[in-house]
C-alpha atoms as a PDB file:
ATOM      1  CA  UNK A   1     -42.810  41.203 -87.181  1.00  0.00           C
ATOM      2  CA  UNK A   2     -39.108  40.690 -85.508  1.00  0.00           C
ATOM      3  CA  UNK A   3     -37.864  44.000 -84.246  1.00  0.00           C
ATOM      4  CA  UNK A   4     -34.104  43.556 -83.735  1.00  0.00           C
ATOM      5  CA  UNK A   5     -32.349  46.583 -82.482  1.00  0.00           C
ATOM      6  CA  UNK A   6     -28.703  47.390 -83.309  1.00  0.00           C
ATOM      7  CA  UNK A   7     -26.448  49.455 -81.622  1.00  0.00           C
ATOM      8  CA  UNK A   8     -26.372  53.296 -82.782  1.00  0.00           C
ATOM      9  CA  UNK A   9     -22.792  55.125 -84.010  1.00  0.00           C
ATOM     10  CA  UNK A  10     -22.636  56.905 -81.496  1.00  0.00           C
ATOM     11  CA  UNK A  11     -22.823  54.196 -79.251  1.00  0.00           C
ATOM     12  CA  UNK A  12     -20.226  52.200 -81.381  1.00  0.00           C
ATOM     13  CA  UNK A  13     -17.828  55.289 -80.983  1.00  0.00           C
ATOM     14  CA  UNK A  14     -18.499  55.945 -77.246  1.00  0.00           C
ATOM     15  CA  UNK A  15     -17.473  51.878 -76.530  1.00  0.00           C
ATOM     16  CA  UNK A  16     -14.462  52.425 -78.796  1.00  0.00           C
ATOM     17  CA  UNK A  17     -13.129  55.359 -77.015  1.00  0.00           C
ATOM     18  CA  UNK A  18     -13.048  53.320 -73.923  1.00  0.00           C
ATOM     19  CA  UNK A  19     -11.679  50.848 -75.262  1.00  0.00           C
ATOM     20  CA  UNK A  20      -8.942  52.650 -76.575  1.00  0.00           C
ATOM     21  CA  UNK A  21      -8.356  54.831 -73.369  1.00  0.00           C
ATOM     22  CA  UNK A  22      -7.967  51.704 -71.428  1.00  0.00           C
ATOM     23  CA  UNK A  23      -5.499  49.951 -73.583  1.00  0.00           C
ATOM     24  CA  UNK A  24      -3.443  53.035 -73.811  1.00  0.00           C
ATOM     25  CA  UNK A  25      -3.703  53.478 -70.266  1.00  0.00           C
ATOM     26  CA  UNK A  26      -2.505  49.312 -69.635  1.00  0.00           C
ATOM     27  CA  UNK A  27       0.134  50.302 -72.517  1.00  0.00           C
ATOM     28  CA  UNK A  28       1.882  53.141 -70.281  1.00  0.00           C
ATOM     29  CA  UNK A  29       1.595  50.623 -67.006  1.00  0.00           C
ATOM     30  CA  UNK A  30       3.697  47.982 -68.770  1.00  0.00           C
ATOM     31  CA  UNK A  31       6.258  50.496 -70.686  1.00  0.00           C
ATOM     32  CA  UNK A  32       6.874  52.288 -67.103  1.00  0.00           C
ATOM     33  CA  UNK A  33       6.976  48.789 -65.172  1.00  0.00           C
ATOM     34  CA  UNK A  34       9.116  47.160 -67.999  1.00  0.00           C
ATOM     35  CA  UNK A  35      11.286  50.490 -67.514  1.00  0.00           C
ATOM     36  CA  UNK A  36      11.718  50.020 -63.660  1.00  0.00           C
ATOM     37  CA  UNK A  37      12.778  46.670 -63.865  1.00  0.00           C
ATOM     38  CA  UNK A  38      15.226  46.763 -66.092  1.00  0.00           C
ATOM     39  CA  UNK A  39      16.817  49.715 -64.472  1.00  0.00           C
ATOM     40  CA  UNK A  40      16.560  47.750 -60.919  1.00  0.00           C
ATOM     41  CA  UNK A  41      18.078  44.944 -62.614  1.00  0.00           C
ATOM     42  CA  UNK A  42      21.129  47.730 -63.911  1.00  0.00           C
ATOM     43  CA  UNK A  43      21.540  48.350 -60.408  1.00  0.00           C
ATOM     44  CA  UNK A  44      21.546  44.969 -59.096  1.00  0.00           C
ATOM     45  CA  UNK A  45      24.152  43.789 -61.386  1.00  0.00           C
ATOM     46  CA  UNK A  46      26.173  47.008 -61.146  1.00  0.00           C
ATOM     47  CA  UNK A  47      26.416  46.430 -57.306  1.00  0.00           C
ATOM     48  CA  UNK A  48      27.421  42.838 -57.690  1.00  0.00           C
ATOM     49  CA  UNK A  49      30.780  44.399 -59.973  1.00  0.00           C
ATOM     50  CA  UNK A  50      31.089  47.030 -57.124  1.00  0.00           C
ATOM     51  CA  UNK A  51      31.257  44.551 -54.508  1.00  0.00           C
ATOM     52  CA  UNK A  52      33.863  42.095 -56.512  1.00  0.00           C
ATOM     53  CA  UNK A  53      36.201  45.256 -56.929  1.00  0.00           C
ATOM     54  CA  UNK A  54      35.583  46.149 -52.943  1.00  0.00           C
ATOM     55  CA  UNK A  55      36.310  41.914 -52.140  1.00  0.00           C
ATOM     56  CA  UNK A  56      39.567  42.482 -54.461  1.00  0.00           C
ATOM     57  CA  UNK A  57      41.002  45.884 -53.161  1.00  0.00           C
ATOM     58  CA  UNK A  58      40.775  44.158 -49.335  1.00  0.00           C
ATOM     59  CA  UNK A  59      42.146  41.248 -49.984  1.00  0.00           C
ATOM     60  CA  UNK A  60      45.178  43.205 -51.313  1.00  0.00           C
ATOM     61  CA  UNK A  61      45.497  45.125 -48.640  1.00  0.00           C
ATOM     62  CA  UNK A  62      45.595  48.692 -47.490  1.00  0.00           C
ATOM     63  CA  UNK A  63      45.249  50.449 -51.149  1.00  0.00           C
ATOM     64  CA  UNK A  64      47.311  53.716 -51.932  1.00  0.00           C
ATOM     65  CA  UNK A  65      45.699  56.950 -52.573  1.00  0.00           C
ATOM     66  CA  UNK A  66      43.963  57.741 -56.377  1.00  0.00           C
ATOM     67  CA  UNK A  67      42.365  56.881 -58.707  1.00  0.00           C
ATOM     68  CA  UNK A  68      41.823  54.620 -61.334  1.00  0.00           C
ATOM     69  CA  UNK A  69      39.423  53.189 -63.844  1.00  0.00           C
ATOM     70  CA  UNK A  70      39.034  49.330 -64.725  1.00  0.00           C
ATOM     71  CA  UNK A  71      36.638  47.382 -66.608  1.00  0.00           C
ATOM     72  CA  UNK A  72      34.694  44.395 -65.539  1.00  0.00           C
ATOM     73  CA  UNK A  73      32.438  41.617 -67.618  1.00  0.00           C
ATOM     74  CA  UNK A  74      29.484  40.253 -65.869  1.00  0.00           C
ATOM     75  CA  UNK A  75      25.841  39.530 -66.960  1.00  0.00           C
ATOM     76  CA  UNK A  76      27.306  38.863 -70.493  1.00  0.00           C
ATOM     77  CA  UNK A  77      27.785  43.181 -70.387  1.00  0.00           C
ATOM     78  CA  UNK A  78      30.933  45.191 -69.718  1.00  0.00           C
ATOM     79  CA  UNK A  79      31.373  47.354 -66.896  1.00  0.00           C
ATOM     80  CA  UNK A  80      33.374  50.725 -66.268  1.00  0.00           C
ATOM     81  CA  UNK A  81      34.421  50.765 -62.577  1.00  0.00           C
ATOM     82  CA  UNK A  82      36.171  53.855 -61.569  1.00  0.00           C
ATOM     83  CA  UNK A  83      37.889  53.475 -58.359  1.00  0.00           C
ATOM     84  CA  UNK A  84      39.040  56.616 -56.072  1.00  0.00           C
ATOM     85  CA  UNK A  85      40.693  55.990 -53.010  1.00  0.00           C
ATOM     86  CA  UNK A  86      41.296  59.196 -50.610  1.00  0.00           C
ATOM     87  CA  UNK A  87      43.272  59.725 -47.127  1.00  0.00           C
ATOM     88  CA  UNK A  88      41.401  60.463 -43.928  1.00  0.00           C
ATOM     89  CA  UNK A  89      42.317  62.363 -41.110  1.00  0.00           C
ATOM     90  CA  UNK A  90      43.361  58.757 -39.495  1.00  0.00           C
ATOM     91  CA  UNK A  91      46.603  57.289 -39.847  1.00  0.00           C
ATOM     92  CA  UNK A  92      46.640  53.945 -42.424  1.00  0.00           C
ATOM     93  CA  UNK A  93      42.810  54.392 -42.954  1.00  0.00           C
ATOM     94  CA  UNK A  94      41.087  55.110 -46.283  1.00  0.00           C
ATOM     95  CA  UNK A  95      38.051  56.211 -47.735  1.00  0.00           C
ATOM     96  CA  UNK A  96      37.399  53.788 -50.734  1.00  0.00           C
ATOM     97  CA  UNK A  97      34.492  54.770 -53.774  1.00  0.00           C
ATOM     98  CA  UNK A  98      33.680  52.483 -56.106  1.00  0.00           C
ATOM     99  CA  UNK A  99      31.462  53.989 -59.155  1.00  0.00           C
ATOM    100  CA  UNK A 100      30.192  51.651 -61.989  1.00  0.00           C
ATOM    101  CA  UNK A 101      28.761  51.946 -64.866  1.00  0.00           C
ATOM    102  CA  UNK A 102      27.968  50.179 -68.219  1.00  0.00           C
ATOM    103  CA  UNK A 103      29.981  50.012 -70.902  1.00  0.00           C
ATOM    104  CA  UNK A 104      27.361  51.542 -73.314  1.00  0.00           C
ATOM    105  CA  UNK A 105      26.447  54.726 -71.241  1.00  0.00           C
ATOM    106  CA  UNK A 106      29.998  55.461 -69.615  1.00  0.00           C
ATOM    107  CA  UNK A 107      29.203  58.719 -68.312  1.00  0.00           C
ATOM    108  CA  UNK A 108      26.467  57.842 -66.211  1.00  0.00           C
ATOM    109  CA  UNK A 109      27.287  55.777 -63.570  1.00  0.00           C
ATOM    110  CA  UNK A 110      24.551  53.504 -61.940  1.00  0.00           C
ATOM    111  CA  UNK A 111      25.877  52.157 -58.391  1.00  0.00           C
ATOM    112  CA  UNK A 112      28.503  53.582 -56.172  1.00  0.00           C
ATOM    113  CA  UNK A 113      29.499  52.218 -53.317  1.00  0.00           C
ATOM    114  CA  UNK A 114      31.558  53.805 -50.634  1.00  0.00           C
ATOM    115  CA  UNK A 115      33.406  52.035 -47.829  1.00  0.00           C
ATOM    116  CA  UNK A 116      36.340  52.861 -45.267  1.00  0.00           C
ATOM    117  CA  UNK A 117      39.711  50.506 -45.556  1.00  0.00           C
ATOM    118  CA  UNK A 118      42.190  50.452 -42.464  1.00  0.00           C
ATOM    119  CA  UNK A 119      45.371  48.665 -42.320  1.00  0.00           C
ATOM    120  CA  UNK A 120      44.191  46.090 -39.481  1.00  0.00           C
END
């Protein structure tokens, strides 16, 4: 006689679980990989409009104090960039902050990039 031996339900169960612990597992790798990237590409992008508005204030020249807020397309997205521009306690210097965010989530800004502006 052929004796052929199958695999119990319990056995059938204990693989499944497994399986389904691992794929779950590779599941929550991706979604928080997937997650950091795009955020890391938010920030690269959001730097790139911070530096353009930095390039643009210095080639005008010594800015005057306050603030303002602009917007800026790049990456086929719209940016908020709020500009502040403060005195310091030397003469015809400024502190410049640039603070960006996207369009979508204006409230939350993603890069801000500080820098300090003399007149020479």
């Amino acid at each position: 006689m052929n004796k052929q031996r199958a695999f119990t339900l319990i056995e059938v169960m204990i693989a499944l679980t497994v399986f389904v612990a691992i794929a779950v597992t590779i599941t929550q790798v991706s979604s928080q990989s997937t997650g950091g990237l795009l955020s890391l590409q938010d920030s690269t992008i959001a730097s790139f409009v911070a530096e353009n508005r930095m390039a643009e204030l210095r080639l005008a020249g010594l800015p005057d104090i306050g603030e303002s807020n602009d917007q800026a397309d790049m990456a086929d997205r719209e940016w908020k960039i709020h500009t502040k521009v403060e005195a310091t306690s030397f003469p015809d210097t400024r502190r410049v902050t640039i603070s960006v965010a996207d369009m979508v989530n204006k409230d939350s800004y993603v890069f801000s990039l500080i820098s300090i502006m003399g007149k020479h």
